[in-house]
C-alpha atoms as a PDB file:
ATOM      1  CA  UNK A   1      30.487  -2.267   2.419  1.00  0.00           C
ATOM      2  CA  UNK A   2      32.663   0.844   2.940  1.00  0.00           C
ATOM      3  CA  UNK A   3      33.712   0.879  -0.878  1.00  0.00           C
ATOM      4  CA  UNK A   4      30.089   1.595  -2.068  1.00  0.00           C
ATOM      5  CA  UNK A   5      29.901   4.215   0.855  1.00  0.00           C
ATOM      6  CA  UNK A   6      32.903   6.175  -0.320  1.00  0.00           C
ATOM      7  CA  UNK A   7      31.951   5.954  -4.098  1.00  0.00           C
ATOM      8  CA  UNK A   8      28.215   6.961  -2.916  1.00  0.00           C
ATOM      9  CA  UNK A   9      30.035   9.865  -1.432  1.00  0.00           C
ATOM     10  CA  UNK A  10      31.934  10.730  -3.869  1.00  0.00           C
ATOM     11  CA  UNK A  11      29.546  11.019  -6.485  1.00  0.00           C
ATOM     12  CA  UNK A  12      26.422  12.623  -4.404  1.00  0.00           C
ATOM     13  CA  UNK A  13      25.937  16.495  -6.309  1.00  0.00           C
ATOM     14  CA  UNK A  14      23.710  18.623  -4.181  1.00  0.00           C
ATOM     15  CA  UNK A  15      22.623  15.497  -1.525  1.00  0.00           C
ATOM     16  CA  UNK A  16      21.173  13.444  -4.463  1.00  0.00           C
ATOM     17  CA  UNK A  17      22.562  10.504  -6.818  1.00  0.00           C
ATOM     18  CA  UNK A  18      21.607   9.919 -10.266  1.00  0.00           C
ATOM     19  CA  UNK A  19      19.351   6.512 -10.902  1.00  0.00           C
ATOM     20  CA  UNK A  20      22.637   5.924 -13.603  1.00  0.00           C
ATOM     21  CA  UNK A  21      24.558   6.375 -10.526  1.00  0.00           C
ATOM     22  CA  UNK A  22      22.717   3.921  -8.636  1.00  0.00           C
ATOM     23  CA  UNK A  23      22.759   1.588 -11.694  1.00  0.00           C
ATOM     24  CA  UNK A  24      26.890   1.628 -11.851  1.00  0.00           C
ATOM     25  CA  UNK A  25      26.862   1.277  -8.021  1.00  0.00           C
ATOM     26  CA  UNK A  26      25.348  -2.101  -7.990  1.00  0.00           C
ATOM     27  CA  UNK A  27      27.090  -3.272 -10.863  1.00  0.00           C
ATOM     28  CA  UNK A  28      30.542  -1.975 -10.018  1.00  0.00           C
ATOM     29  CA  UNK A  29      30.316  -3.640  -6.480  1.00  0.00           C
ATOM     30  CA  UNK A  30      27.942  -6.712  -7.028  1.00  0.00           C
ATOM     31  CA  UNK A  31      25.304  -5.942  -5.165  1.00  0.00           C
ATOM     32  CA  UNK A  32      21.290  -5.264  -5.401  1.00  0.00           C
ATOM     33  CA  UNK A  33      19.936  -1.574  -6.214  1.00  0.00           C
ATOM     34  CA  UNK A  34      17.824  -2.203  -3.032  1.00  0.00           C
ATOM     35  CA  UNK A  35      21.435  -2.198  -0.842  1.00  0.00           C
ATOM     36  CA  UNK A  36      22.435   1.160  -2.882  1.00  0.00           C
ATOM     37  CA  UNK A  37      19.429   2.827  -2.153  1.00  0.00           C
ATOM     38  CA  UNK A  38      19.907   1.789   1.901  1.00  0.00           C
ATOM     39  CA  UNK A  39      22.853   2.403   1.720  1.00  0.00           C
ATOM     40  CA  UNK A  40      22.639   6.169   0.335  1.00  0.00           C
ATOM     41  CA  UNK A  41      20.066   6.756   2.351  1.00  0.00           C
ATOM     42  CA  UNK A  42      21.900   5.711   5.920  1.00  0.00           C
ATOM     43  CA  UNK A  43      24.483   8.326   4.348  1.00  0.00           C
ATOM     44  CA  UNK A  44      21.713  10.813   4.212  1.00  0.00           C
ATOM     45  CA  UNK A  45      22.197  11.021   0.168  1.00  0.00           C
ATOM     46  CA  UNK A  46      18.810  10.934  -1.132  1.00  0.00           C
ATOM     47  CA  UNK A  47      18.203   9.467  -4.394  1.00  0.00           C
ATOM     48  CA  UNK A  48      17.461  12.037  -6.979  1.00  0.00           C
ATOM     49  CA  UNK A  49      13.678  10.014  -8.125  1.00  0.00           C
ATOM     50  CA  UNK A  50      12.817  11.211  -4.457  1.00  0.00           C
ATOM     51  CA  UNK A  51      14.006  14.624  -4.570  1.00  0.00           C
ATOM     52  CA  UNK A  52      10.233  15.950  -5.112  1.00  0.00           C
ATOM     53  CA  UNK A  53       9.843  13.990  -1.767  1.00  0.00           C
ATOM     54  CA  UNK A  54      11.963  16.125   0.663  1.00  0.00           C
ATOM     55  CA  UNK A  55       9.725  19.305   1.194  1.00  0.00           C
ATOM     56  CA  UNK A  56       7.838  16.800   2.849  1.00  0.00           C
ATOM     57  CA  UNK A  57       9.871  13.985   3.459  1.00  0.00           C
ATOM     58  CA  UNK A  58      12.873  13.852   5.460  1.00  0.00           C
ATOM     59  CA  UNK A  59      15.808  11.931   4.108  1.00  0.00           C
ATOM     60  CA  UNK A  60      15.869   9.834   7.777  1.00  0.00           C
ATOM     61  CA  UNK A  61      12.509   9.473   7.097  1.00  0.00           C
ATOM     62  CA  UNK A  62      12.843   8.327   3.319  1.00  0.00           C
ATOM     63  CA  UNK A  63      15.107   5.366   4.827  1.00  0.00           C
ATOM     64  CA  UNK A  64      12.479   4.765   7.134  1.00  0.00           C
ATOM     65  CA  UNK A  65      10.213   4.202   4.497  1.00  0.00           C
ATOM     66  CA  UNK A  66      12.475   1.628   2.582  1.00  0.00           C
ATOM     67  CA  UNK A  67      12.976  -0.202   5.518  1.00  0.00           C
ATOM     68  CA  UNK A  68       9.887  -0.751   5.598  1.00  0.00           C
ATOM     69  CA  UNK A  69       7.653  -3.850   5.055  1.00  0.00           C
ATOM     70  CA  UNK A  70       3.638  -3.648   3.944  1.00  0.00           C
ATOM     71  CA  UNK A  71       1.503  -6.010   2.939  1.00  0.00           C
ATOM     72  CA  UNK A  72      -1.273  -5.215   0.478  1.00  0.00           C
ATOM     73  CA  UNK A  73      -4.216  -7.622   0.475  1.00  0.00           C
ATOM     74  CA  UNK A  74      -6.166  -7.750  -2.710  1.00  0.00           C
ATOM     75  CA  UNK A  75      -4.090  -6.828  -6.117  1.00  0.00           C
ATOM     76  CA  UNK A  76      -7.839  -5.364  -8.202  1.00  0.00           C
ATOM     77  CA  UNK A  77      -9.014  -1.964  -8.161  1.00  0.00           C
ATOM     78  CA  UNK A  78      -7.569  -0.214  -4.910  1.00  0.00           C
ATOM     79  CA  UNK A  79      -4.797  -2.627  -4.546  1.00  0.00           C
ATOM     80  CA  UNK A  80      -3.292  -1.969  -7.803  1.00  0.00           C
ATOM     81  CA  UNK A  81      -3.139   1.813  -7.102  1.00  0.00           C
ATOM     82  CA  UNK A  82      -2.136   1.275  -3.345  1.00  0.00           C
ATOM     83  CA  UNK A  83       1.326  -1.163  -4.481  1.00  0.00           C
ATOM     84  CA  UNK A  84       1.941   1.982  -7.929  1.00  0.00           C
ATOM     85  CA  UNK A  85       2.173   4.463  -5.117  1.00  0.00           C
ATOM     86  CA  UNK A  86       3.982   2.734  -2.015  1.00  0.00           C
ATOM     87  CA  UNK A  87       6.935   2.080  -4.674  1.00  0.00           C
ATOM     88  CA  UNK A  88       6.814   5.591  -6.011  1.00  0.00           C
ATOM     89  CA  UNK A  89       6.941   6.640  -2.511  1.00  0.00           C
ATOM     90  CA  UNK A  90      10.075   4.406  -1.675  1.00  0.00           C
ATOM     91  CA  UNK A  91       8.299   1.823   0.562  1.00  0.00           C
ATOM     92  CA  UNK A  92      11.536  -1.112   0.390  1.00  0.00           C
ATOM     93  CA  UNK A  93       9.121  -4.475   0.580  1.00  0.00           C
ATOM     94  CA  UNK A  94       5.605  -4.396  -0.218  1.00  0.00           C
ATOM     95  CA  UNK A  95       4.060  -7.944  -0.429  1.00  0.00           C
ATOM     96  CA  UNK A  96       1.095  -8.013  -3.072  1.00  0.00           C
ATOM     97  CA  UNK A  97      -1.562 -11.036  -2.281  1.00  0.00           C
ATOM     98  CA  UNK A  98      -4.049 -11.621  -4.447  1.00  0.00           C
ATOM     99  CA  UNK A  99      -5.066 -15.167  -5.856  1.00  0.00           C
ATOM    100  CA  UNK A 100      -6.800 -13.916  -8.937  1.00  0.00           C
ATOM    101  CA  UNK A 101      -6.485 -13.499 -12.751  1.00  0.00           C
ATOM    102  CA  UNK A 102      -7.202 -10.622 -14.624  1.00  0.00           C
ATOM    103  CA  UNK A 103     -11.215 -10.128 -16.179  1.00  0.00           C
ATOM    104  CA  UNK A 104     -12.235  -7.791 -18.743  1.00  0.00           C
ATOM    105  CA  UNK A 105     -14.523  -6.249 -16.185  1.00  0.00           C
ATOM    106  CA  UNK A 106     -10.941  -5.482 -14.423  1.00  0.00           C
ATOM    107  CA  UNK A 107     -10.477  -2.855 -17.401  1.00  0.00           C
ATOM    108  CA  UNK A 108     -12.422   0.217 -16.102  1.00  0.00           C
ATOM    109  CA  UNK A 109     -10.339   0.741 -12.848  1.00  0.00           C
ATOM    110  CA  UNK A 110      -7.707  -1.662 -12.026  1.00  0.00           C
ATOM    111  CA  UNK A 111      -4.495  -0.275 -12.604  1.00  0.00           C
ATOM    112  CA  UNK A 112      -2.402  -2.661 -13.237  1.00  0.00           C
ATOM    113  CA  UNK A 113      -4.679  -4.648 -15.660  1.00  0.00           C
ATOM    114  CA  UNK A 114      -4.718  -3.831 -19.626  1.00  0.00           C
ATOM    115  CA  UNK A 115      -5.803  -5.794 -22.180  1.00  0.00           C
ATOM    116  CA  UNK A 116      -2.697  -7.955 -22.831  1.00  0.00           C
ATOM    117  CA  UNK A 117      -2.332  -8.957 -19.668  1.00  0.00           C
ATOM    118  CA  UNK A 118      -6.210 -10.500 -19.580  1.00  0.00           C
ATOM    119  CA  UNK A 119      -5.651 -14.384 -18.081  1.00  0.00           C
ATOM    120  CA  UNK A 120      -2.525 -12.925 -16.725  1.00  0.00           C
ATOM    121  CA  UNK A 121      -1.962 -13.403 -12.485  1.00  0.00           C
ATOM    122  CA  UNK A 122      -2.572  -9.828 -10.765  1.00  0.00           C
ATOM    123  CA  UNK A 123       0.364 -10.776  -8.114  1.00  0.00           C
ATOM    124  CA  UNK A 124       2.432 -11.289 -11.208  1.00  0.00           C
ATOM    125  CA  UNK A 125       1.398  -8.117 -13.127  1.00  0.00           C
ATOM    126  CA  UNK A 126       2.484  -6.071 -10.087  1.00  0.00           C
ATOM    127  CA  UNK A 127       5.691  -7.560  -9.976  1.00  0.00           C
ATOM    128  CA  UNK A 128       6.127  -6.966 -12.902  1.00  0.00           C
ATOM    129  CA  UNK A 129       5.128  -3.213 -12.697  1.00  0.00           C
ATOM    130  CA  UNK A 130       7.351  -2.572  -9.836  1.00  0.00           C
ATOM    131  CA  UNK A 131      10.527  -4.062 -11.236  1.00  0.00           C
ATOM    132  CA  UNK A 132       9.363  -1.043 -14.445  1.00  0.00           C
ATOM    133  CA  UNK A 133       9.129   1.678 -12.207  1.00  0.00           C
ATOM    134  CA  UNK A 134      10.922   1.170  -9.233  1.00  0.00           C
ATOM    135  CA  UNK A 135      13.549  -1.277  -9.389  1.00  0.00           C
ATOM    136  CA  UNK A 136      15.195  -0.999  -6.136  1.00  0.00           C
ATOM    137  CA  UNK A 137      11.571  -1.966  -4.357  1.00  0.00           C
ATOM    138  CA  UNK A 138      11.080  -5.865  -3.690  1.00  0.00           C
ATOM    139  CA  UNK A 139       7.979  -6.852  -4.698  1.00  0.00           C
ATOM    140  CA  UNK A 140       6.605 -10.316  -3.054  1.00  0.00           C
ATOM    141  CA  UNK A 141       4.002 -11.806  -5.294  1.00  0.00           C
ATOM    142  CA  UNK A 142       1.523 -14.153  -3.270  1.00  0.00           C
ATOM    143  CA  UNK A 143      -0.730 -15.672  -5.871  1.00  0.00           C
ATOM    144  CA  UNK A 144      -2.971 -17.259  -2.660  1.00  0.00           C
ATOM    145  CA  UNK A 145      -5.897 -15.845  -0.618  1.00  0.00           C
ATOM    146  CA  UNK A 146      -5.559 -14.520   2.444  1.00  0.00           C
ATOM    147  CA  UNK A 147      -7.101 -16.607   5.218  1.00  0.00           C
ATOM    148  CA  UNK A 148      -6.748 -17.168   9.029  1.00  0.00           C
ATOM    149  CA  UNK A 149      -4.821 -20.167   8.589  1.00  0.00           C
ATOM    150  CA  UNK A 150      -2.045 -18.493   6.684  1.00  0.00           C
ATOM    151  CA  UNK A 151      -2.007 -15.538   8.173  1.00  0.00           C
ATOM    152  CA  UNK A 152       0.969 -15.684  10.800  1.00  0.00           C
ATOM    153  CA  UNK A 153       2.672 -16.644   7.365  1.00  0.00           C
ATOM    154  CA  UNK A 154       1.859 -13.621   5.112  1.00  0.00           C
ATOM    155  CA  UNK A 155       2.488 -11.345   7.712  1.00  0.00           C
ATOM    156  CA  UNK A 156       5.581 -12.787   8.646  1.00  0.00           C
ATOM    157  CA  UNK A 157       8.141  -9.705   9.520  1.00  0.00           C
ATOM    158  CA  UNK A 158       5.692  -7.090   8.515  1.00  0.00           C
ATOM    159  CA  UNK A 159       4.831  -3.633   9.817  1.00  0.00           C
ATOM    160  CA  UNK A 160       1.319  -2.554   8.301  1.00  0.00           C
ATOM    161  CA  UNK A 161      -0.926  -4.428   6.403  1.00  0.00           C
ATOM    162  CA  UNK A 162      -3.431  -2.987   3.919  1.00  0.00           C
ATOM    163  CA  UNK A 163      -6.537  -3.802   3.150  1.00  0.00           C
ATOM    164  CA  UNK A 164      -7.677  -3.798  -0.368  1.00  0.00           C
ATOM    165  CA  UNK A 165     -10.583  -6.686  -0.369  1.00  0.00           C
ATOM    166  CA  UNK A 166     -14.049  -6.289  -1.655  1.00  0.00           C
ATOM    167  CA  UNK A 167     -15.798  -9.024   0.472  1.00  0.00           C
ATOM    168  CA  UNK A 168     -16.975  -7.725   4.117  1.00  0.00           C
ATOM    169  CA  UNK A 169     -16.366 -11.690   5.617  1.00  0.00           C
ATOM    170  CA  UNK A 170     -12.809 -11.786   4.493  1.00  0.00           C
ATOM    171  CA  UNK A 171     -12.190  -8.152   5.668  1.00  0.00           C
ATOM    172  CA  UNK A 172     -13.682  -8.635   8.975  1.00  0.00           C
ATOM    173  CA  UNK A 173     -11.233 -11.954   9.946  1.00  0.00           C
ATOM    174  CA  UNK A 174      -8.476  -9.939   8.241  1.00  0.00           C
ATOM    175  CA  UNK A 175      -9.081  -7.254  11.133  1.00  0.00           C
ATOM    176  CA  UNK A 176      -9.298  -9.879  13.612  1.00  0.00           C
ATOM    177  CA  UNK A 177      -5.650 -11.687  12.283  1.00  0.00           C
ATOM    178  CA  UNK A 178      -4.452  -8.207  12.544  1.00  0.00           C
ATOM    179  CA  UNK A 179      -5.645  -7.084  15.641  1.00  0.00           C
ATOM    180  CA  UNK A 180      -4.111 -11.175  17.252  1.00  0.00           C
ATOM    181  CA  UNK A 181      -0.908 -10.064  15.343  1.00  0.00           C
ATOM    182  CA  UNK A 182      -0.649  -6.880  16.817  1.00  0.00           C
ATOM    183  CA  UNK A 183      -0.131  -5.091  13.284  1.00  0.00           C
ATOM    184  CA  UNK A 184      -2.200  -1.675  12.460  1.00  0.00           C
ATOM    185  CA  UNK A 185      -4.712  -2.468   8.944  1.00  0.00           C
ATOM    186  CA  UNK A 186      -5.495   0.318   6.949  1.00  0.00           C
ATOM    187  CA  UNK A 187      -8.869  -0.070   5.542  1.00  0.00           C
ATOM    188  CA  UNK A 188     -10.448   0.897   2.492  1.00  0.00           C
ATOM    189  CA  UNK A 189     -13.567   0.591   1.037  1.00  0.00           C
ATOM    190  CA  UNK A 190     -15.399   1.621  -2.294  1.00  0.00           C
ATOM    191  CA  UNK A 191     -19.035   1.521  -3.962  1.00  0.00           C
ATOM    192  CA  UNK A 192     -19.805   3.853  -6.916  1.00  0.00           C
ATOM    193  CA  UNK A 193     -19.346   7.608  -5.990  1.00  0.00           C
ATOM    194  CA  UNK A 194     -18.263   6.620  -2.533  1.00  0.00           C
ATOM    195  CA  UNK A 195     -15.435   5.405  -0.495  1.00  0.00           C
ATOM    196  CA  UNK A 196     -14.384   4.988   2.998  1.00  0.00           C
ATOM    197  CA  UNK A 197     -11.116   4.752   4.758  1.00  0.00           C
ATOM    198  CA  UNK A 198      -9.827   4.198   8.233  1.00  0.00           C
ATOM    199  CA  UNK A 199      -6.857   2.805  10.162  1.00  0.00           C
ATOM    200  CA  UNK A 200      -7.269   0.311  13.021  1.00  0.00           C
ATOM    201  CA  UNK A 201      -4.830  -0.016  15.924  1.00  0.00           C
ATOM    202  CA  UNK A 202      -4.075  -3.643  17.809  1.00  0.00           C
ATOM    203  CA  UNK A 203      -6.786  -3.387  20.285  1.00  0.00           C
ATOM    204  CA  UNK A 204      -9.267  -1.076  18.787  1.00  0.00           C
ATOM    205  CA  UNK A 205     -11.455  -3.497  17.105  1.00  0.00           C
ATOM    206  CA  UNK A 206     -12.343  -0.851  14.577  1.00  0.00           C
ATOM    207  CA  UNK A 207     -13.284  -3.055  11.894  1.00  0.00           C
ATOM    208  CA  UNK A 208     -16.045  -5.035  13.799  1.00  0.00           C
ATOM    209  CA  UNK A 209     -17.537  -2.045  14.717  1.00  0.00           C
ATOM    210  CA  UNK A 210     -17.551  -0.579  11.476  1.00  0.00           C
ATOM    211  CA  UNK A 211     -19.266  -3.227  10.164  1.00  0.00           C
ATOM    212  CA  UNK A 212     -21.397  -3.895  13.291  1.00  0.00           C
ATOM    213  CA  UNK A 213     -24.937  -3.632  11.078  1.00  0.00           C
ATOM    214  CA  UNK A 214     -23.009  -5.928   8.797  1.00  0.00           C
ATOM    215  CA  UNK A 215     -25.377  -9.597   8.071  1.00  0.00           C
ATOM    216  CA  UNK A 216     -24.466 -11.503   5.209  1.00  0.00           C
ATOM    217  CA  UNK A 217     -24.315 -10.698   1.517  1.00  0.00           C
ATOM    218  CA  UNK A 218     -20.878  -9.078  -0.166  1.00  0.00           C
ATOM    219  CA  UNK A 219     -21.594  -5.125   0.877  1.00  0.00           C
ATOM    220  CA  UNK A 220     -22.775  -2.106  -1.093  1.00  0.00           C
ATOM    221  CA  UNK A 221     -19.261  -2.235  -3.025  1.00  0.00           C
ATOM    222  CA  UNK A 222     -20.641  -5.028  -5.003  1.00  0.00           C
ATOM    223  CA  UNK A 223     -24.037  -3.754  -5.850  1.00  0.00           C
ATOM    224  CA  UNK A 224     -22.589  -0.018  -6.821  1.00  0.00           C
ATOM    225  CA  UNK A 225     -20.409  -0.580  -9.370  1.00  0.00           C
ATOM    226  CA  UNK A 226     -16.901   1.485  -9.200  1.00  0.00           C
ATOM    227  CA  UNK A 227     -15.910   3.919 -12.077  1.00  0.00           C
ATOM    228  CA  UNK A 228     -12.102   4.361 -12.564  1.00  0.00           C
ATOM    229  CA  UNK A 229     -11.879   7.740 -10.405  1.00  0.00           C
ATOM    230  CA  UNK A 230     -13.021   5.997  -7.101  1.00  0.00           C
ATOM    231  CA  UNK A 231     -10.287   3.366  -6.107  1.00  0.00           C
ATOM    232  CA  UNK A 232      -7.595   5.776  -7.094  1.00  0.00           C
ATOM    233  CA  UNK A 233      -8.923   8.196  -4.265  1.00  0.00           C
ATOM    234  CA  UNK A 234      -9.865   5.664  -1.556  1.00  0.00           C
ATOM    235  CA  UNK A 235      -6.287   4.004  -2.337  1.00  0.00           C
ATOM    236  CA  UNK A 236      -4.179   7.657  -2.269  1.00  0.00           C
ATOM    237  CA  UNK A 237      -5.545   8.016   0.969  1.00  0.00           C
ATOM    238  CA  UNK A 238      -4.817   4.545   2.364  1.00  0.00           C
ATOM    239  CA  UNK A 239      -1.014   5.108   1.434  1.00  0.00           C
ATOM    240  CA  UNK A 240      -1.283   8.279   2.996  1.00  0.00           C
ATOM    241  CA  UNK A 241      -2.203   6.355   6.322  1.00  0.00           C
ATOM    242  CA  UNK A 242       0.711   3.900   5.137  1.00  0.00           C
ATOM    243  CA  UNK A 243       3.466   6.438   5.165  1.00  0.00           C
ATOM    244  CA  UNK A 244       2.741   7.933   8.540  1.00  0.00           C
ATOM    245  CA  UNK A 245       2.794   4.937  10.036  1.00  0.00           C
ATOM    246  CA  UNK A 246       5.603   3.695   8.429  1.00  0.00           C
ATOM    247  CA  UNK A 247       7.500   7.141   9.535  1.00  0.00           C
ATOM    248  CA  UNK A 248       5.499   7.348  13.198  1.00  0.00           C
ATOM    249  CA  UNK A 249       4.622  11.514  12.168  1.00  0.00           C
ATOM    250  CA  UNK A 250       0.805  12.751  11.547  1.00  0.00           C
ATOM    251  CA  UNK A 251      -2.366  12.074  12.528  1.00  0.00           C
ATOM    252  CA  UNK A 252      -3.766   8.671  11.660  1.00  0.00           C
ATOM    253  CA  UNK A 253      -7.451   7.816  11.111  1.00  0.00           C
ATOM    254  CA  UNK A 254      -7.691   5.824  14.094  1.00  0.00           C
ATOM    255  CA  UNK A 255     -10.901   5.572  15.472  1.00  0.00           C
ATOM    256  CA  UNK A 256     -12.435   8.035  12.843  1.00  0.00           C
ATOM    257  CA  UNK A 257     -13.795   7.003   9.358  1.00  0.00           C
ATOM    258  CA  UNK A 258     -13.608   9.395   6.518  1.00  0.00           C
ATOM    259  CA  UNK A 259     -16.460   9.242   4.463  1.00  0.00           C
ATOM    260  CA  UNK A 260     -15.492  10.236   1.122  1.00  0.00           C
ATOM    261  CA  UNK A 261     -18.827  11.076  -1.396  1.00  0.00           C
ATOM    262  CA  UNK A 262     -17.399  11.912  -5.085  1.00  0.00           C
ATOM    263  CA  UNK A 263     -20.784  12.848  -6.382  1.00  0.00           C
ATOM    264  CA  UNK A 264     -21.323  15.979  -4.004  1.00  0.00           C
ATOM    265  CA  UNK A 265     -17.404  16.360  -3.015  1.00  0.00           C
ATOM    266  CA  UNK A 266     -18.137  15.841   0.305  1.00  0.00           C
ATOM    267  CA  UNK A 267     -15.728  14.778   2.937  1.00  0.00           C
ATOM    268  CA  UNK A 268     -17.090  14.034   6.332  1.00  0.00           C
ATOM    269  CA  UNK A 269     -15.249  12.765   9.235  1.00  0.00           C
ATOM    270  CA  UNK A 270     -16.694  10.050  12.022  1.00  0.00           C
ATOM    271  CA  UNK A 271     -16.143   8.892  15.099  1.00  0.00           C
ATOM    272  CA  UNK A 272     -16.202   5.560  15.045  1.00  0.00           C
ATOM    273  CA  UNK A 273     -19.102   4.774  17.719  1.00  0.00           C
ATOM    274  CA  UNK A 274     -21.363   5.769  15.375  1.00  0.00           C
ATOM    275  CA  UNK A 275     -20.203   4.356  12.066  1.00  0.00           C
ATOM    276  CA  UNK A 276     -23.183   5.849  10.188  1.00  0.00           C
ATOM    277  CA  UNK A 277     -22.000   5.287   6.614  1.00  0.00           C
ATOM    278  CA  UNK A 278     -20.051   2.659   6.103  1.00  0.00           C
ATOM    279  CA  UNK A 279     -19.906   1.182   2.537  1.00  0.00           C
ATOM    280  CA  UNK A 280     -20.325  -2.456   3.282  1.00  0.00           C
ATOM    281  CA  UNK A 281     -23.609  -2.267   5.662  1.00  0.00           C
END
């Protein structure tokens, strides 16, 4: 629409627009605040929220990251943190599945859960969250669990998935949809003091070999416990992986596992054919 370009113009100060800017944009021409932001950004105007983002982030590469599309599986205790930051960062469509409610044990470290919203869906908190913060990011609540038969259907049209699950079974075929899709998965994974994190390639098979040791049982994450500090780390770094990818710049964690250990402060990198400590084993 070459009205909303001009105005966009017209009103840019320094390279930015105001969010009150945006706000008058999409009610003076009928349209959503997710077409002003694109279409400020494909005029190189940044929007002024993102301004502490270009030091680092490119304006081309800010519309790279609203154009793109990331599905988060699992809405608890990194999930929650993963979907706060991709719309902070400007990721356009992030699709939150999760089938579950919200439990009091949520409390300690989920960030989207509170006490009012106990019973409440945790696809439907995160919705609502987003449309709080970020209004110009779509959030696409799936309140069903991921599984191979509905997989093709989740992932429909999108560019990275994330892994946010605290069952090693449902992780492991989530690698393998991935991997038939031909879609990178970040993956993280936390227990107590510790976290992992790494990003697997179509191809790679990273995950099964992660988790090679792997028997039965639901993983290390489930018998540790996880205080409020160690999601919020393992997730920063999963979006980390999410941007680059999403902007095709940096150095991914493929085929290397960072081993993250809170308690000491240690951060130790590993190949990944020898996946010596690996959360879920």
């Amino acid at each position: 629409m070459e009205e909303l370009r001009r105005y966009l113009a017209g009103e840019a100060k320094d390279g930015l627009i105001s969010w009150a800017t945006q706000i008058e944009a999409a009610a003076r021409f009928r349209v959503s605040l997710a077409r002003v932001e694109e279409t400020a950004l494909d005029l190189a105007i940044l929007p002024a929220r993102y301004q502490r983002n270009r030091q680092a982030i490119s304006v081309g590469q800010q519309l790279k990251l609203f154009r793109g599309r990331v599905a988060v599986v699992g809405c608890g205790g990194l999930g929650g943190y993963v979907i706060e930051e991709l719309s902070r960062l400007g990721v356009g469509t992030i699709i939150a599945i999760d089938p579950d409610f919200f439990e009091e044990h949520n409390l300690n470290r989920q960030l989207l859960s509170s006490p009012a919203r106990l019973g409440q869906a945790k696809v439907e908190a995160a919705a609502a969250r987003i449309a709080e913060i970020n209004p110009a990011v779509t959030l696409v609540p799936v309140q069903a669990a991921y599984g191979t038969e509905n997989a093709v259907e989740l992932f429909q049209d999108v560019d990275v998935v994330v892994d946010a699950l605290d069952s090693v079974p449902t992780r492991l075929a989530l690698a393998d949809s991935c991997d038939g899709l031909g879609l990178p998965l970040v993956h993280g994974a936390i227990g107590g003091w510790f976290g992992q994190v790494t990003t697997q390639f179509p191809g790679d098979r990273t995950i099964r070999l992660l988790y090679d040791r792997w028997v039965e049982g639901k993983g290390l994450e489930q018998q540790m416990g996880n205080p409020s500090f160690t999601p919020a780390v393992i997730a920063g770094i999963q979006t980390a992986e999410v941007c680059k990818l999403l902007m095709g710049t940096g150095d991914t964690l493929r085929n290397r596992q960072l081993c993250i250990n809170l308690l000491t402060m240690e951060f130790e990198e590993v190949e990944l054919s020898s996946p010596d400590c690996a959360i879920g084993q």
